[in-house]
C-alpha atoms as a PDB file:
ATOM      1  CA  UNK A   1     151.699 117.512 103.890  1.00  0.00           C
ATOM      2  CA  UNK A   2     153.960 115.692 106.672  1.00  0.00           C
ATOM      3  CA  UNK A   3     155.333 112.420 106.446  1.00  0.00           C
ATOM      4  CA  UNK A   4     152.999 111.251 109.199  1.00  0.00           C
ATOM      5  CA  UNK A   5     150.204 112.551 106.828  1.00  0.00           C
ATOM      6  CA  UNK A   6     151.408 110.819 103.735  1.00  0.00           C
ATOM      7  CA  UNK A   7     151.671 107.853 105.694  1.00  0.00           C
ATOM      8  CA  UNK A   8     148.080 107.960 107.213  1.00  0.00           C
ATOM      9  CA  UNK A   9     146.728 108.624 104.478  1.00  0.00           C
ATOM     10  CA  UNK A  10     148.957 105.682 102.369  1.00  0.00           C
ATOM     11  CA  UNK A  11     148.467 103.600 105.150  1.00  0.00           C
ATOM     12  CA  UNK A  12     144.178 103.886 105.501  1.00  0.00           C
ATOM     13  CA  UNK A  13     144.481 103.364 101.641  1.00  0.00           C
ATOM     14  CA  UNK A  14     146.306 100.160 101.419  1.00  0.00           C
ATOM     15  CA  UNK A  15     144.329  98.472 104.753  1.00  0.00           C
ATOM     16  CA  UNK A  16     140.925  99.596 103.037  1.00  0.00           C
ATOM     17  CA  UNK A  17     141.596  97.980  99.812  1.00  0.00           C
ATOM     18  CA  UNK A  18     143.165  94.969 100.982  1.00  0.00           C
ATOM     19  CA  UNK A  19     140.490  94.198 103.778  1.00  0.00           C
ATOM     20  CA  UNK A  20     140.698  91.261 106.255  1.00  0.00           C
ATOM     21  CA  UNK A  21     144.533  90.184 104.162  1.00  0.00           C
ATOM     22  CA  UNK A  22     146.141  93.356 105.648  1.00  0.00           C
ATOM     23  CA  UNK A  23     148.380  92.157 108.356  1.00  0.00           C
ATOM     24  CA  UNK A  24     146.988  94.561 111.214  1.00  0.00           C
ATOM     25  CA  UNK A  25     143.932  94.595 112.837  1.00  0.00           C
ATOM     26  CA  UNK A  26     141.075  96.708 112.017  1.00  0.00           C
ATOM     27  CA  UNK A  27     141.105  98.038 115.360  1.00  0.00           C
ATOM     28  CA  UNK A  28     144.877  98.359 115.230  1.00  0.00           C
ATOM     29  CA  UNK A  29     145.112 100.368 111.612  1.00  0.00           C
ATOM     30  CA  UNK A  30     142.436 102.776 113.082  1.00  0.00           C
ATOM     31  CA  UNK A  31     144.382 103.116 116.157  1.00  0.00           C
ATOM     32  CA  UNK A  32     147.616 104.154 114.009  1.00  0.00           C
ATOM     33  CA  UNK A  33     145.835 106.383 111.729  1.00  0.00           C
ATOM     34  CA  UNK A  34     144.005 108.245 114.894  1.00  0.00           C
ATOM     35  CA  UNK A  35     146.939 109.988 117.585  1.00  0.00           C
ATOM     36  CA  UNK A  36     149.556 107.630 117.307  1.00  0.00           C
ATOM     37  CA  UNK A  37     152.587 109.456 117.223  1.00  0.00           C
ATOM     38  CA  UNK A  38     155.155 109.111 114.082  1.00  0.00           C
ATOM     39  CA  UNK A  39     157.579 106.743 115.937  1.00  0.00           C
ATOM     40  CA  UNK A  40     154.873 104.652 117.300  1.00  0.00           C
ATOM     41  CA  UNK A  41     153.487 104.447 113.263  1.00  0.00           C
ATOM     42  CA  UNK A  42     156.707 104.150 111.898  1.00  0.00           C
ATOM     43  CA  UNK A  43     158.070 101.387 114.636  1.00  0.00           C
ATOM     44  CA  UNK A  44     154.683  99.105 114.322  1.00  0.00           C
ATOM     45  CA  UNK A  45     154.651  99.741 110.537  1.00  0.00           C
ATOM     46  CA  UNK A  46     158.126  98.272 110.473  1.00  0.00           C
ATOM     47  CA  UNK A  47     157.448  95.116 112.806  1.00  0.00           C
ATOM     48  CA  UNK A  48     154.203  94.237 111.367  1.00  0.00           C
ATOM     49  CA  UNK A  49     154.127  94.607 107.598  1.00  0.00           C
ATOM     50  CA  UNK A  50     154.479  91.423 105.803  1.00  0.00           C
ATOM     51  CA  UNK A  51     157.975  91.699 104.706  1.00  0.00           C
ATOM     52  CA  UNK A  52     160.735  88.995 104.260  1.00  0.00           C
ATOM     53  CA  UNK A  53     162.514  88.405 107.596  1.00  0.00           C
ATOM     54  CA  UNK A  54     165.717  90.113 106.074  1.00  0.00           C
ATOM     55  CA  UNK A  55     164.424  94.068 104.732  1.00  0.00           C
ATOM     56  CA  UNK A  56     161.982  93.757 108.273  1.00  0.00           C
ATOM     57  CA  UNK A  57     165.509  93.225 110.246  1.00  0.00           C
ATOM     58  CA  UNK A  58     167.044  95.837 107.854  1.00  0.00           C
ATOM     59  CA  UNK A  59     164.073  98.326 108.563  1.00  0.00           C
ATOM     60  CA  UNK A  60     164.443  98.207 111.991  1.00  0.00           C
ATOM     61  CA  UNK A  61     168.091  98.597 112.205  1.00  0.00           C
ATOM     62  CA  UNK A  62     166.887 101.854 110.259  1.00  0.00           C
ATOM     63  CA  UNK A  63     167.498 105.102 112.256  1.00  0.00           C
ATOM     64  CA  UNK A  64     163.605 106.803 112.613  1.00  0.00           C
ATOM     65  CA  UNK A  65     163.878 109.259 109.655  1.00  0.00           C
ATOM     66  CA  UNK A  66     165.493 106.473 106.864  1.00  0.00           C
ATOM     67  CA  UNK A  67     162.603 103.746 108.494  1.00  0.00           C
ATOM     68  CA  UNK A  68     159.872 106.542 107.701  1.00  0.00           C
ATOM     69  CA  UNK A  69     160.668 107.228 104.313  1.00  0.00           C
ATOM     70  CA  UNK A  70     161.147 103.613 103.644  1.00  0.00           C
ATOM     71  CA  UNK A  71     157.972 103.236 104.875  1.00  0.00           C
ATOM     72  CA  UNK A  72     156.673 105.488 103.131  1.00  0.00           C
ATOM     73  CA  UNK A  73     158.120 103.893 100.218  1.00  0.00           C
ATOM     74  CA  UNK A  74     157.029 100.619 100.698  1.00  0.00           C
ATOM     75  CA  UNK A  75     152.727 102.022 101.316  1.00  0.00           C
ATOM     76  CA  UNK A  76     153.152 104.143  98.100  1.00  0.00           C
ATOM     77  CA  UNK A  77     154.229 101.133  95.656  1.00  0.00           C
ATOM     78  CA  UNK A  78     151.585  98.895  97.492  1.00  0.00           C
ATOM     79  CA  UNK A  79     149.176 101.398  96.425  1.00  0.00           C
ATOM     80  CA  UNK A  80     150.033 102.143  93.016  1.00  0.00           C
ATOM     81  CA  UNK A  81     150.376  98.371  92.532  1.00  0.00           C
ATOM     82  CA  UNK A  82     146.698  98.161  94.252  1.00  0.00           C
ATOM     83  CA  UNK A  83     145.517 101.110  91.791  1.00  0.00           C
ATOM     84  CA  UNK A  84     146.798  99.429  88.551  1.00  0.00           C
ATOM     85  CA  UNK A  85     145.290  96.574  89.569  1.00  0.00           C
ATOM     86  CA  UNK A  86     141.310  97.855  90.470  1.00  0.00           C
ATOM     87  CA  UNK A  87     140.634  97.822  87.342  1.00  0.00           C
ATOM     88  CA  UNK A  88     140.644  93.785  87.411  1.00  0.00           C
ATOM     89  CA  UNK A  89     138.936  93.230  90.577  1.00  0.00           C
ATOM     90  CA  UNK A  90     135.889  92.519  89.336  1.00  0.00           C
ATOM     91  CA  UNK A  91     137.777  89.278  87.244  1.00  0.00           C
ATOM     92  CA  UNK A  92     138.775  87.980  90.738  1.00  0.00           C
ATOM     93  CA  UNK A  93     135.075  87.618  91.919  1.00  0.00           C
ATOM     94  CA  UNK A  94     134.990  84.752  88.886  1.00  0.00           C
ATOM     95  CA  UNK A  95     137.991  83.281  89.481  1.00  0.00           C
ATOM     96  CA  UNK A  96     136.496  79.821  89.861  1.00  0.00           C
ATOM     97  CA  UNK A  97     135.688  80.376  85.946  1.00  0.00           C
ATOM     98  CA  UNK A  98     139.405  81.303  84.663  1.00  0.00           C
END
């Protein structure tokens, strides 16, 4: 698969399971996932992930192929991170009771 592909599919992954918290749009992720081109994913990806101020100024300073893979980086650990957690979720509907 391409990098564009990995980071579709990382991308549709990470928005789905973190819902309405993800920091695009609904309209917005399914905008990136549909024709957007890989600089256009990989240059909003960049400017509107919720990163510290410092590694989003250090991503963009990035030349296109070193801001894709750390990118890419950054959706894969999100979802492994999300998939070692799933197991728990259903602890967070009760958290009132913790």
């Amino acid at each position: 698969p391409s990098l564009r592909d990995g980071l579709v599919r990382d991308l549709a992954e990470v928005a789905l399971a973190t819902g309405d918290r993800f920091p695009l749009a609904p309209d917005d992720v399914a905008e990136l996932l549909g024709q957007a081109a890989l600089p256009e994913l990989v240059n909003r990806l960049a400017a509107e992930l919720d990163l510290p101020a410092a590694r989003r100024q250090g991503l963009l300073s990035l030349d296109l192929a070193d801001r894709a893979a750390a990118i890419a980086s950054i959706l894969a650990s999100r979802r492994r991170l999300l998939a070692a957690l799933r197991p728990f979720r259903h602890l967070a509907a009760h958290a009132d009771s913790n």
